[in-house]
N, C-alpha and C. Protein backbone atom coordinates (compact mmCIF):
# COMPACT_ATOMS: atom_id res chain seq x y z
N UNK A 1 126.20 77.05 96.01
CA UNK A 1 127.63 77.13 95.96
C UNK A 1 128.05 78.38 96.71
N UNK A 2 129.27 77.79 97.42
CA UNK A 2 129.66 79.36 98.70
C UNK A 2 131.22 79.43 98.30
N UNK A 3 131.52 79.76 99.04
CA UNK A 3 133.40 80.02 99.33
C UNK A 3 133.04 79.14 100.81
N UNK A 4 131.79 78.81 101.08
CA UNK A 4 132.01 77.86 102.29
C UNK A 4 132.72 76.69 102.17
N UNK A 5 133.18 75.57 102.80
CA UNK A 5 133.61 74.57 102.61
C UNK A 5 132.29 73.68 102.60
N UNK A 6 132.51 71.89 101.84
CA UNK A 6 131.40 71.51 101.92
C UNK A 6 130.87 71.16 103.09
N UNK A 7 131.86 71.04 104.45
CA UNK A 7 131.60 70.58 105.85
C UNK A 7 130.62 72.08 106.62
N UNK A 8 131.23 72.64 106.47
CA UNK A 8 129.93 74.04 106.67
C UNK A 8 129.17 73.80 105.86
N UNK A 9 128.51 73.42 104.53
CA UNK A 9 127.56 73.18 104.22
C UNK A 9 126.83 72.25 104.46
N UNK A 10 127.21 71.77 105.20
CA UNK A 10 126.74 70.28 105.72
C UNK A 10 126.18 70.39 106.48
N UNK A 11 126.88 71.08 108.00
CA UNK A 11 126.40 71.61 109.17
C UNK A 11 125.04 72.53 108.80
N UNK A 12 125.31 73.34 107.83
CA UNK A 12 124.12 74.44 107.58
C UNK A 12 122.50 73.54 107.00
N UNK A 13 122.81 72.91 106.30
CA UNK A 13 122.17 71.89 105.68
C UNK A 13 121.32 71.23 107.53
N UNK A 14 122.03 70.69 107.80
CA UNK A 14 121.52 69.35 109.16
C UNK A 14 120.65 70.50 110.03
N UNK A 15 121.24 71.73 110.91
CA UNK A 15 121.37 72.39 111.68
C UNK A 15 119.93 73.57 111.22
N UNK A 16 120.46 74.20 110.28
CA UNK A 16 119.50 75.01 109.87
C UNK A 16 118.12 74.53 108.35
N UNK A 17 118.98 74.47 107.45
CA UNK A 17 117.57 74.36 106.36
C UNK A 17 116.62 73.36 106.46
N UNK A 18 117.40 71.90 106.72
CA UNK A 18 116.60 70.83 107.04
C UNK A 18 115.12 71.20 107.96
N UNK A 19 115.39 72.02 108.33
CA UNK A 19 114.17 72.86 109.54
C UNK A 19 113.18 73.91 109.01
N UNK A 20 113.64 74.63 107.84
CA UNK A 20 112.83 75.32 106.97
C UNK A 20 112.15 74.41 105.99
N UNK A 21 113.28 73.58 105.06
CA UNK A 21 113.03 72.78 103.95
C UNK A 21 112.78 71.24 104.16
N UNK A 22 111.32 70.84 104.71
CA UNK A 22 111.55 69.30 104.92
C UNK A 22 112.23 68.48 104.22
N UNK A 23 113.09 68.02 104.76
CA UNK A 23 114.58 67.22 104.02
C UNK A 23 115.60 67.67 103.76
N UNK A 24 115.60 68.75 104.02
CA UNK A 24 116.84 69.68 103.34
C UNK A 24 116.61 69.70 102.38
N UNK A 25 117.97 70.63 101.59
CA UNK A 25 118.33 71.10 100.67
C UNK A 25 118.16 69.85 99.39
N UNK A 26 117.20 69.35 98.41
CA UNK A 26 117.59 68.40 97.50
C UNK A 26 118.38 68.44 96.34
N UNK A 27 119.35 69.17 96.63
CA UNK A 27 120.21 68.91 95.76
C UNK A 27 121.41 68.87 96.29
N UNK A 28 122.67 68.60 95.97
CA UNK A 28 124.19 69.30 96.20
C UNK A 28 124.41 70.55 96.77
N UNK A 29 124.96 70.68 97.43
CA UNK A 29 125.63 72.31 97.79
C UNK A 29 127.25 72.47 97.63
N UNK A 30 127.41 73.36 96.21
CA UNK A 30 129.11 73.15 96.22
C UNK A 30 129.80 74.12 96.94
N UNK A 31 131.24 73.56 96.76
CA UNK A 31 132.36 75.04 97.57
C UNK A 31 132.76 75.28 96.94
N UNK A 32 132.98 76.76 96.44
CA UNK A 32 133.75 77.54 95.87
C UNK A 32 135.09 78.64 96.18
N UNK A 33 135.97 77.47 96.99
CA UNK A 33 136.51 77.91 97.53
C UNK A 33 137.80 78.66 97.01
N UNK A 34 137.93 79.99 97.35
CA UNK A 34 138.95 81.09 96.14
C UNK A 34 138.51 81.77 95.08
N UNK A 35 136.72 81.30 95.29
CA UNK A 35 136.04 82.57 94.54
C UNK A 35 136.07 82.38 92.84
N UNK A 36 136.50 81.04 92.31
CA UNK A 36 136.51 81.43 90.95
C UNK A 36 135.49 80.90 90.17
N UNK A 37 134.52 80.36 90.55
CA UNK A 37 133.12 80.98 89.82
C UNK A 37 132.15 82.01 90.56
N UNK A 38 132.32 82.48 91.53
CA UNK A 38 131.54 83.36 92.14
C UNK A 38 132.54 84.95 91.26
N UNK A 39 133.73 84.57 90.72
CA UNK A 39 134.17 85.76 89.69
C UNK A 39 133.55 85.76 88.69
N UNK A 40 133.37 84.82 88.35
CA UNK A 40 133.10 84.53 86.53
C UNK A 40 131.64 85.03 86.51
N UNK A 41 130.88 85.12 87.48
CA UNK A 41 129.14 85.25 87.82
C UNK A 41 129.29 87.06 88.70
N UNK A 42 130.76 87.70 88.92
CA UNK A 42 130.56 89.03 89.22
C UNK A 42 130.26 89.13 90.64
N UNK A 43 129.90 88.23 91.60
CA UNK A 43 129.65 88.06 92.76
C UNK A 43 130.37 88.04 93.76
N UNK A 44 131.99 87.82 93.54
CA UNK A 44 132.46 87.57 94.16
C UNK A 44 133.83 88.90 94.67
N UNK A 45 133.43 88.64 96.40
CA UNK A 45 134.36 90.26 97.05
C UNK A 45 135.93 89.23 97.11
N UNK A 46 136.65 89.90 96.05
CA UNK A 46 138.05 89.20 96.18
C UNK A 46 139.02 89.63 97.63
N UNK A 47 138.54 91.11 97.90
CA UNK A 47 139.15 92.15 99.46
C UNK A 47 138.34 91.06 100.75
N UNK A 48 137.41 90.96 100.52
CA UNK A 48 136.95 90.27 101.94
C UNK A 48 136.94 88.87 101.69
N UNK A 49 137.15 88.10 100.93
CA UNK A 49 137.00 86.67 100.51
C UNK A 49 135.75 85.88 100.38
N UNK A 50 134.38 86.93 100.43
CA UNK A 50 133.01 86.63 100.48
C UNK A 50 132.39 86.42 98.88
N UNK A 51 131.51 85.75 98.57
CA UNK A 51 130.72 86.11 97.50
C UNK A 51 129.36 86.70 98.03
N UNK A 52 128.83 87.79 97.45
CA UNK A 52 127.31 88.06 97.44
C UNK A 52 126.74 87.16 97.48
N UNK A 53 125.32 87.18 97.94
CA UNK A 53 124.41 86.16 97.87
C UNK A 53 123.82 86.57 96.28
N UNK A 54 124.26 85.32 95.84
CA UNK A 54 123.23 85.10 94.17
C UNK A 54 122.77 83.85 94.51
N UNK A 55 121.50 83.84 93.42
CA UNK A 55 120.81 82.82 93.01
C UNK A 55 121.14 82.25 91.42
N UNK A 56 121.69 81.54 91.01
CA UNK A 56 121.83 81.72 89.51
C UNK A 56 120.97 79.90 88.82
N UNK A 57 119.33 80.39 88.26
CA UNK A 57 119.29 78.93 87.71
C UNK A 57 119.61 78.97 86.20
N UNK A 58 120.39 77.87 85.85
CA UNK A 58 120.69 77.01 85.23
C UNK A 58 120.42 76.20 84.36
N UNK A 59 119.68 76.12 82.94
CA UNK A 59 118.83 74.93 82.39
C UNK A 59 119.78 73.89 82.27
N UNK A 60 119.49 72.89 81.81
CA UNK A 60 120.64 71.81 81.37
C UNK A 60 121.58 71.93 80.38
N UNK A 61 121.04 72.95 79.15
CA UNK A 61 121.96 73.38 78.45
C UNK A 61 123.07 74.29 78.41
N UNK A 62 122.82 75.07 80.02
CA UNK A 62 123.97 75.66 80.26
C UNK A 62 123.85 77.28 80.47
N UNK A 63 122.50 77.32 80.32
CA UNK A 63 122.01 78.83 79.49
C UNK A 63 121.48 79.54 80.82
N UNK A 64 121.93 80.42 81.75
CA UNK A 64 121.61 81.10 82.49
C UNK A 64 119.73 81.56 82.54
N UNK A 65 118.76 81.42 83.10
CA UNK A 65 117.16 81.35 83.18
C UNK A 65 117.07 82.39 84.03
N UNK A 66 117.31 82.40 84.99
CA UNK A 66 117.50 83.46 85.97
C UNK A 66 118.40 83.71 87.39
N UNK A 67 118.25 84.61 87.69
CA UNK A 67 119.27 85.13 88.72
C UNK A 67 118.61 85.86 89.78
N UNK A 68 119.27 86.34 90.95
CA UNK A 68 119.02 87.17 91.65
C UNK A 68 119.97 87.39 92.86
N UNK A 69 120.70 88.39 92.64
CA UNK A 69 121.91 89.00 93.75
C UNK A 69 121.61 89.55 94.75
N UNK A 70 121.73 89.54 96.16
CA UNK A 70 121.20 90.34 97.47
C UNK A 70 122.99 90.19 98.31
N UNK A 71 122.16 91.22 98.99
CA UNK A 71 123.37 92.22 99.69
C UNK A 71 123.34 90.77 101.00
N UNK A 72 124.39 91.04 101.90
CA UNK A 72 124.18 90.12 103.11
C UNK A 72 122.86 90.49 103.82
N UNK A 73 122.73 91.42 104.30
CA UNK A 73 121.60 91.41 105.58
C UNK A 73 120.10 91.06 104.34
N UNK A 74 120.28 90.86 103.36
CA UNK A 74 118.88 90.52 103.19
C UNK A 74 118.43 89.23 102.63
N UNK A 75 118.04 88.18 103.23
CA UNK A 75 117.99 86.59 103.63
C UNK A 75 116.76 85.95 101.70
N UNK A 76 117.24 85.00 101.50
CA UNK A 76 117.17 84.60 100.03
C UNK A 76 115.46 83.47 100.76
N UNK A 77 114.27 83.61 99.81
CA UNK A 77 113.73 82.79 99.66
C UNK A 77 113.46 81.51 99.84
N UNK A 78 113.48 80.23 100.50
CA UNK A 78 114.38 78.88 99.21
C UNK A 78 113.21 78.59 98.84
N UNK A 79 111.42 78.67 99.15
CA UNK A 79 110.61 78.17 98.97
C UNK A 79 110.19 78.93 97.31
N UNK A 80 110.92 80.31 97.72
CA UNK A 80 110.52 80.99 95.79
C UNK A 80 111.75 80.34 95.02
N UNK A 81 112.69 80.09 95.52
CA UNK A 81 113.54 79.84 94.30
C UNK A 81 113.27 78.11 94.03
N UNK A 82 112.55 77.45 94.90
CA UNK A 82 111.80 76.01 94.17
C UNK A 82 111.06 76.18 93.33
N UNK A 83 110.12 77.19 93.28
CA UNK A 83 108.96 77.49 92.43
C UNK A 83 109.43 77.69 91.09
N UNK A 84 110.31 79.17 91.47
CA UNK A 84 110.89 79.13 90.08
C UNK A 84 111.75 77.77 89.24
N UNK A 85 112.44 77.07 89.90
CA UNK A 85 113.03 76.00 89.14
C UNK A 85 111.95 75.53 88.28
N UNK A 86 110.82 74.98 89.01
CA UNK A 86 109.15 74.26 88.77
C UNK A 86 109.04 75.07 87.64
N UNK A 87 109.06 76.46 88.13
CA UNK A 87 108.41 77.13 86.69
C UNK A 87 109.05 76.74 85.59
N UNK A 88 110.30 77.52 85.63
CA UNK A 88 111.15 76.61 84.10
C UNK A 88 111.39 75.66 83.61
N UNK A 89 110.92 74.28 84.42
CA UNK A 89 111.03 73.00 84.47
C UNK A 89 109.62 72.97 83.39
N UNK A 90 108.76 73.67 83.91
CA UNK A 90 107.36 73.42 83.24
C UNK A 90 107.48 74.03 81.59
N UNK A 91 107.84 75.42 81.81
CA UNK A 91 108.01 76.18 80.40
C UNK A 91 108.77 74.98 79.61
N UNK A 92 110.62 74.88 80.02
CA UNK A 92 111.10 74.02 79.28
C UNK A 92 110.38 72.67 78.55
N UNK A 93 109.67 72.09 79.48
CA UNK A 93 108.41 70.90 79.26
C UNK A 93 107.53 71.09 77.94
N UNK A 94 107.06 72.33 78.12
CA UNK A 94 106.27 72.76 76.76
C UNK A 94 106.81 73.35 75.72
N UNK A 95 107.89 73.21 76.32
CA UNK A 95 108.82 73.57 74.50
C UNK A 95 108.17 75.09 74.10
N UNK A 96 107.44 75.73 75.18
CA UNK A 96 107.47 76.94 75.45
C UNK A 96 106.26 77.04 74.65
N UNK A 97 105.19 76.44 74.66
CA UNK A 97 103.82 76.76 74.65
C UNK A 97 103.34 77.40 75.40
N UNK A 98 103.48 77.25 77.17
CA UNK A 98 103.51 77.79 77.78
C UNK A 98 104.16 78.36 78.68
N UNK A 99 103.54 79.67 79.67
CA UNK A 99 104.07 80.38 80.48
C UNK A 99 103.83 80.57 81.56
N UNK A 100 104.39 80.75 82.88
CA UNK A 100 103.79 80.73 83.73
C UNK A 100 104.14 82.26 84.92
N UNK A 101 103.12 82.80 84.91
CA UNK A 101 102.81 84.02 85.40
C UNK A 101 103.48 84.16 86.95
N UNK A 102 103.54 85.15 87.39
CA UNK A 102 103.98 85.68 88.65
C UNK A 102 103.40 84.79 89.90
N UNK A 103 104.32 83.95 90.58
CA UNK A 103 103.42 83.85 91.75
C UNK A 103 102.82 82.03 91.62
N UNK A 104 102.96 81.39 89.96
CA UNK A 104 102.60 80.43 89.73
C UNK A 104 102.84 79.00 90.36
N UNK A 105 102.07 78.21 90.72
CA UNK A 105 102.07 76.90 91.17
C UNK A 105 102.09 76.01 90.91
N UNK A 106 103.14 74.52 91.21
CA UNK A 106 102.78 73.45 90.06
C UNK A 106 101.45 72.97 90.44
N UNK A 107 100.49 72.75 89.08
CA UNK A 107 99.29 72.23 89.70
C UNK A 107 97.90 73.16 88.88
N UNK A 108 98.40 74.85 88.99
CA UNK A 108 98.22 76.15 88.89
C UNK A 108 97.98 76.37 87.27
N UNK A 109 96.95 76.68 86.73
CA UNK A 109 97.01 76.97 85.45
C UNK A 109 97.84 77.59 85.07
N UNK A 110 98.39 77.41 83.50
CA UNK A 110 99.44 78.24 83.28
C UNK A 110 98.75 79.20 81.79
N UNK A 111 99.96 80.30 81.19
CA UNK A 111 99.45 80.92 80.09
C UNK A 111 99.72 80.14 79.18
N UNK A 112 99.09 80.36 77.86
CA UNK A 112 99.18 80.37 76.63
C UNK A 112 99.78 81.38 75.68
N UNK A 113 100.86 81.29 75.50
CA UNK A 113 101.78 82.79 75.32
C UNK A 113 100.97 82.88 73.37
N UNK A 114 100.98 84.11 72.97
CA UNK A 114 100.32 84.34 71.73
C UNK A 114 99.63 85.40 71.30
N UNK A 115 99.54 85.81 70.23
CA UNK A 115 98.56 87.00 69.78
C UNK A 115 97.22 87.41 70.83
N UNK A 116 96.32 86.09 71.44
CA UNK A 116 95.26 86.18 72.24
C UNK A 116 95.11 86.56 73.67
N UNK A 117 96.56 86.31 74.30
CA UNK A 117 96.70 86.62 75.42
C UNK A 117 97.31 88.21 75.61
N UNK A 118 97.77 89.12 74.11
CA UNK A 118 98.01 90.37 74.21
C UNK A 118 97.24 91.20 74.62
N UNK A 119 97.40 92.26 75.72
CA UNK A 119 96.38 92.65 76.46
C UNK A 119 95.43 92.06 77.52
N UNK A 120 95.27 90.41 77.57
CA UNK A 120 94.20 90.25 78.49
C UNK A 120 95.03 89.70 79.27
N UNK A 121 96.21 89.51 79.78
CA UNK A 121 96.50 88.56 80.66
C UNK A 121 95.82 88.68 82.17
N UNK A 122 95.53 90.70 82.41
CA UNK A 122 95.13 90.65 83.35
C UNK A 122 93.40 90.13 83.45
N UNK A 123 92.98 89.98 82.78
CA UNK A 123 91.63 88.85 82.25
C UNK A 123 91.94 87.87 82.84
N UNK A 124 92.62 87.17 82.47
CA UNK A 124 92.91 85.43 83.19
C UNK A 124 93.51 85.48 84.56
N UNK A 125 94.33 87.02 85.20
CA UNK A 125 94.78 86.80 86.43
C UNK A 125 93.98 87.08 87.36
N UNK A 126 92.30 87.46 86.98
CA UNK A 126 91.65 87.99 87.64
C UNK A 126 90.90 87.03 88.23
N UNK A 127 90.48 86.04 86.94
CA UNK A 127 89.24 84.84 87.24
C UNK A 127 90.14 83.86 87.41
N UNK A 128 90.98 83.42 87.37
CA UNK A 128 92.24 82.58 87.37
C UNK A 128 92.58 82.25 89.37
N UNK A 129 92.25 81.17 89.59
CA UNK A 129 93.17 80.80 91.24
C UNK A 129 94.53 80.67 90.91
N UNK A 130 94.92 80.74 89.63
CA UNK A 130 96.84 80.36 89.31
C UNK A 130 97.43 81.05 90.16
N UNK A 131 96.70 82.28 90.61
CA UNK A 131 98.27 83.34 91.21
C UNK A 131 97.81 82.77 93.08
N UNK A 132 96.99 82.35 93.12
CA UNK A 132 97.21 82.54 94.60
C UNK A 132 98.36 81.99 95.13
């Protein structure tokens, strides 16, 4: 979601990501045009008519998972912010049995959050291919 219109997102979509992201973008890209959820999320320059670049995911219930705000000159991920969706997609999945560590892959062993993993996680990140 921008203060772009959805026809600039469209163009950006065909022109540019489709070329990073085989297929593009799979989801929606909204406009937020006049800034009023890029206010409500703090992001948004009301003097220049810009929002910051945020990332904000979303569970289904509504509940903010994570974020991440960058200045303009410094260009957003999209291949980490898939992962992360994956990640919380997975946690949410296990009803939070498990966790999944820095760097994690779907596919990628994940933790076992609990009394046993206090202290050793760096144990399992060592012998573990999860983080590559």
């Amino acid at each position: 979601m921008s203060v772009d219109s959805v026809f600039v997102h469209k163009m950006w979509d065909d022109h540019e990501l489709s070329k990073m992201v085989e297929g593009g973008v799979p989801f929606p890209m909204l406009s937020d045009a006049g800034g009023k959820v890029g206010t409500m999320y703090g992001i948004y320059d009301e003097d220049g008519g810009v929002e910051t670049r945020g990332r904000f995911i979303i569970d289904p219930d509504g509940v903010v998972q994570g974020y991440e705000v960058l200045t303009p000159p410094v260009g957003r991920n999209v291949s980490e912010s898939f992962r992360q969706v994956q990640a919380f997609q997975t946690v949410r999945q296990s009803k939070g049995t498990e966790a999944t560590p820095s760097g994690w892959k779907p596919g990628k062993q994940t933790l076992k959050p609990g009394p046993d993993l206090v202290g050793k996680v760096w144990e399992v990140w060592k012998t573990s291919e999860a983080f590559d």
